[in-house]
C-alpha atoms as a PDB file:
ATOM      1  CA  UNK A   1     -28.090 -15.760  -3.512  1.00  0.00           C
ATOM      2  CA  UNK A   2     -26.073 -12.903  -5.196  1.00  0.00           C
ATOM      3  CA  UNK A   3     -27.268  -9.233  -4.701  1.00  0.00           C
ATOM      4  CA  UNK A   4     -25.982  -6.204  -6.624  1.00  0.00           C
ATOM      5  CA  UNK A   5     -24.872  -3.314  -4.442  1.00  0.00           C
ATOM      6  CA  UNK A   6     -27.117  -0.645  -5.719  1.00  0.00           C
ATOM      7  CA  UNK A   7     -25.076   2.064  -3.517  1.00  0.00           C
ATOM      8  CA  UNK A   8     -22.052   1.468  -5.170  1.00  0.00           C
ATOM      9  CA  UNK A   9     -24.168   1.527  -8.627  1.00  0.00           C
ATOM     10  CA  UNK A  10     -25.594   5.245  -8.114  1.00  0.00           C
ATOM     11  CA  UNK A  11     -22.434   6.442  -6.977  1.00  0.00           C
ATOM     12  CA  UNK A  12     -20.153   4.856  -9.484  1.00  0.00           C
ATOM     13  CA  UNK A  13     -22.792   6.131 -12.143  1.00  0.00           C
ATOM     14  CA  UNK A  14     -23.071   9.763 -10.522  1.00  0.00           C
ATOM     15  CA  UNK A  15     -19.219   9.891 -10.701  1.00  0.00           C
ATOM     16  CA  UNK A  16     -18.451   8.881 -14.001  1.00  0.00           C
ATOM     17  CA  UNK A  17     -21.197  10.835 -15.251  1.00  0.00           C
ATOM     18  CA  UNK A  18     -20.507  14.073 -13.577  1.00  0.00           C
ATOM     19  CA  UNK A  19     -17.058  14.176 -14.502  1.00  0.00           C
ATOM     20  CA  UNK A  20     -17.426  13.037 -17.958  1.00  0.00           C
ATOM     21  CA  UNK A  21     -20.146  15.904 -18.701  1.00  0.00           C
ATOM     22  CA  UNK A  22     -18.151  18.763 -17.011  1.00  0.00           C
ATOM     23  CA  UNK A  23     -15.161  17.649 -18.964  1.00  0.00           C
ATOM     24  CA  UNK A  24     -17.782  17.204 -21.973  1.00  0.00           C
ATOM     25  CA  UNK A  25     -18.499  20.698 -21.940  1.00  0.00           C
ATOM     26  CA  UNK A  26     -15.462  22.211 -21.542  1.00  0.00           C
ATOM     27  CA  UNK A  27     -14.256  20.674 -24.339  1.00  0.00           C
ATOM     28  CA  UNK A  28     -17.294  21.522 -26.256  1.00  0.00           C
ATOM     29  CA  UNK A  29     -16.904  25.618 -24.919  1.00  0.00           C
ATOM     30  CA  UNK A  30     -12.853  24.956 -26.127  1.00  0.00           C
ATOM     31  CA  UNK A  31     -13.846  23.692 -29.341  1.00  0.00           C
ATOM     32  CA  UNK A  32     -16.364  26.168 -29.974  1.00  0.00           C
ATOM     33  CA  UNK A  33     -13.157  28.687 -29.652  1.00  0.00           C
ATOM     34  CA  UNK A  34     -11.560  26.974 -32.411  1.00  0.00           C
ATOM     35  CA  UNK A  35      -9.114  24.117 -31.212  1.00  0.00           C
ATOM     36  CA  UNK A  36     -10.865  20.822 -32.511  1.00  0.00           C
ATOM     37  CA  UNK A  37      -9.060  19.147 -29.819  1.00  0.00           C
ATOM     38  CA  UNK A  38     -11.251  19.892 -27.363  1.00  0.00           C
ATOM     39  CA  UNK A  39     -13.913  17.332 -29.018  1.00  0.00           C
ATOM     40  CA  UNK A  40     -11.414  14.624 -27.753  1.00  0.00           C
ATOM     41  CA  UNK A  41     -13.172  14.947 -24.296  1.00  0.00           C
ATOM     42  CA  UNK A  42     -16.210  13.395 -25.112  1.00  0.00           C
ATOM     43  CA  UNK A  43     -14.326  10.304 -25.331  1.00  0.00           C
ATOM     44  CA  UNK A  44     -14.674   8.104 -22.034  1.00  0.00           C
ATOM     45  CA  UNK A  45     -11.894   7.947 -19.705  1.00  0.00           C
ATOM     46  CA  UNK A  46      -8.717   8.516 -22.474  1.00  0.00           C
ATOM     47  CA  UNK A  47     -10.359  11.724 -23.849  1.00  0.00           C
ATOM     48  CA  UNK A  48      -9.606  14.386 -21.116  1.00  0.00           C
ATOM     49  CA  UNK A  49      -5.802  13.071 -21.787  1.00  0.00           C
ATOM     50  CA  UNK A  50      -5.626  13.217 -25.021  1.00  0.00           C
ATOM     51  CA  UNK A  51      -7.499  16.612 -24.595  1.00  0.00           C
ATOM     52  CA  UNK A  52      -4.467  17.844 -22.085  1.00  0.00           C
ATOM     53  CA  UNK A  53      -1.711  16.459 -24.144  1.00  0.00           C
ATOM     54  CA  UNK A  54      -3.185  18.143 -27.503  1.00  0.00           C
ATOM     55  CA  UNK A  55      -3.450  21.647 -25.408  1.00  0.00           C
ATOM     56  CA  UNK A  56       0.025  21.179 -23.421  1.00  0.00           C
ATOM     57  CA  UNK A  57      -0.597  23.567 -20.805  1.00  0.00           C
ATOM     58  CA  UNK A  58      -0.346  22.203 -17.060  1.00  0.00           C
ATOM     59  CA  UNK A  59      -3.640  23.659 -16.481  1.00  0.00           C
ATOM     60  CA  UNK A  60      -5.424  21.435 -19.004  1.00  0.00           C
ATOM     61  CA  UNK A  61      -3.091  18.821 -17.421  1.00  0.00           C
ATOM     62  CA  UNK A  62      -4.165  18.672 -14.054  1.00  0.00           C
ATOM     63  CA  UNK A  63      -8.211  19.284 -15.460  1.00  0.00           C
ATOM     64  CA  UNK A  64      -7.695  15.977 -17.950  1.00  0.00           C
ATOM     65  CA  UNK A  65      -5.799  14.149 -15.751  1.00  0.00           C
ATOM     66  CA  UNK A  66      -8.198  14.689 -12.798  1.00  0.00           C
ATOM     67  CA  UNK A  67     -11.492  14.035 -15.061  1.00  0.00           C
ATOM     68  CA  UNK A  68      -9.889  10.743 -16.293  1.00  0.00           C
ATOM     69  CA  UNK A  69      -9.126   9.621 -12.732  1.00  0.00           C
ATOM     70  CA  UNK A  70     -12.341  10.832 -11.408  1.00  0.00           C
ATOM     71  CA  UNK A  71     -14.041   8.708 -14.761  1.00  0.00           C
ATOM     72  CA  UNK A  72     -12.038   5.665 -14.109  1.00  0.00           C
ATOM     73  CA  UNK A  73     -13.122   5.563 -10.385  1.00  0.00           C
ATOM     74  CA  UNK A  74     -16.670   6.028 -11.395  1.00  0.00           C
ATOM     75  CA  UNK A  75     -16.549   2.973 -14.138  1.00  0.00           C
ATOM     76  CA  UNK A  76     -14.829   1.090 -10.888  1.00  0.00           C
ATOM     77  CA  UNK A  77     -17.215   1.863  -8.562  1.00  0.00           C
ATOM     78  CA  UNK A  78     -19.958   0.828 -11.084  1.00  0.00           C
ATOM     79  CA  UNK A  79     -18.944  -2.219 -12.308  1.00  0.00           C
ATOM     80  CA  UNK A  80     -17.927  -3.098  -8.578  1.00  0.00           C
ATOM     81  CA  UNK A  81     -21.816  -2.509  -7.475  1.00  0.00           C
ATOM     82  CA  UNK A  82     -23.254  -4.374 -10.346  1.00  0.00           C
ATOM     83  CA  UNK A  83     -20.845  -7.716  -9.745  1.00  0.00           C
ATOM     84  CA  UNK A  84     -22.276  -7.545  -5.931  1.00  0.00           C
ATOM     85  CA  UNK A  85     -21.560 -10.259  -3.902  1.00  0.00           C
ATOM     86  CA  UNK A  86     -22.555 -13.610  -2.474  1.00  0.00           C
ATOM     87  CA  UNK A  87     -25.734 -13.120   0.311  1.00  0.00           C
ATOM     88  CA  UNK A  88     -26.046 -16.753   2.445  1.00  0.00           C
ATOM     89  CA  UNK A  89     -29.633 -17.146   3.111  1.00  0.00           C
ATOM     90  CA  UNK A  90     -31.155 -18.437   5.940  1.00  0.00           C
ATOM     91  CA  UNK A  91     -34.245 -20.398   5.308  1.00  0.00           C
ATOM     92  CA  UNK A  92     -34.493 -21.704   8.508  1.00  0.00           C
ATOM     93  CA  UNK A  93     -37.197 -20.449  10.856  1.00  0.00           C
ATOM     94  CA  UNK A  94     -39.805 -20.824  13.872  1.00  0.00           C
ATOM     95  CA  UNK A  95     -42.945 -18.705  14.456  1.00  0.00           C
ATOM     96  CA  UNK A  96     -45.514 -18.786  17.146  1.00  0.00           C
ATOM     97  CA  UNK A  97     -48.652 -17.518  15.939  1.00  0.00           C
ATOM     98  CA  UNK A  98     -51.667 -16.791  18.154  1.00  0.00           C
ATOM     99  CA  UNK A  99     -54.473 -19.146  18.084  1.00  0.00           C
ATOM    100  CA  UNK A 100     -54.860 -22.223  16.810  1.00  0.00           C
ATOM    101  CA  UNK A 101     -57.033 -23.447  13.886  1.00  0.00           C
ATOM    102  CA  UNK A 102     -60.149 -25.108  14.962  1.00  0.00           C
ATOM    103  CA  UNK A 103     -59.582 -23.938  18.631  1.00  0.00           C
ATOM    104  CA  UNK A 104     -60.878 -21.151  21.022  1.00  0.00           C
ATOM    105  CA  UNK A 105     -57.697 -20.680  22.136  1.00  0.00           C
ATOM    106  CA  UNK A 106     -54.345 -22.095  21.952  1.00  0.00           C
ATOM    107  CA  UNK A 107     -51.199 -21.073  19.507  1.00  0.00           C
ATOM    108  CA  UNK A 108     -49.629 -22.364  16.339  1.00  0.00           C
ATOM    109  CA  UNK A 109     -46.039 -23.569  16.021  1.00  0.00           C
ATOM    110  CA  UNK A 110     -44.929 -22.576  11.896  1.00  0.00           C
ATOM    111  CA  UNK A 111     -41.205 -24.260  11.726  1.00  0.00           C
ATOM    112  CA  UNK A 112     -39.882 -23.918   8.239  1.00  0.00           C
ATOM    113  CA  UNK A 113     -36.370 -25.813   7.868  1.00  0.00           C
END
């Protein structure tokens, strides 16, 4: 049987989103101040670059380059959790069940192979 790994899901998803809204909104609040390059954020992943290279301070540098790593690692993590993995089930089992059908008293033996 193959499972998804829902922890790696949420926290792939609450990284890449996180990251890509903070650097969202700066770029919005920098565009508002008149440098249209700022939009370039809203892009996924290549944006906060090509934000940081368009501004060319090492400020915006380390904030782009640190979004886009924090983005890509989120878009990891999520497509990691929904490719899950292999689960080996079982089917196999014995149960002992109080009382037996028909009976006063007496137990039931429930083997499933």
């Amino acid at each position: 049987m193959h499972r998804s790994d829902g922890g790696l899901i949420a926290g792939g998803a609450i990284t890449f989103g996180l990251a890509y809204l903070v650097t969202g909104v700066i770029g919005t609040i920098d565009a508002t101040a008149g440098r249209s390059v700022g939009l370039f954020t809203w892009l996924p992943l290549a944006g906060p670059v090509l934000w940081a290279a368009g501004m060319g301070d090492a400020v915006e540098w380390v904030l782009g380059s640190t979004s886009a790593a924090l983005q890509t690692l989120g878009l990891v993590l999520l497509i990691a959790g929904a490719a899950g993995h292999d689960v080996e089930i079982d089917a196999s089992e014995a149960l002992v069940l109080p009382g037996a059908p028909g009976a006063d008293v007496g137990a039931t033996l429930h083997v499933r192979f």
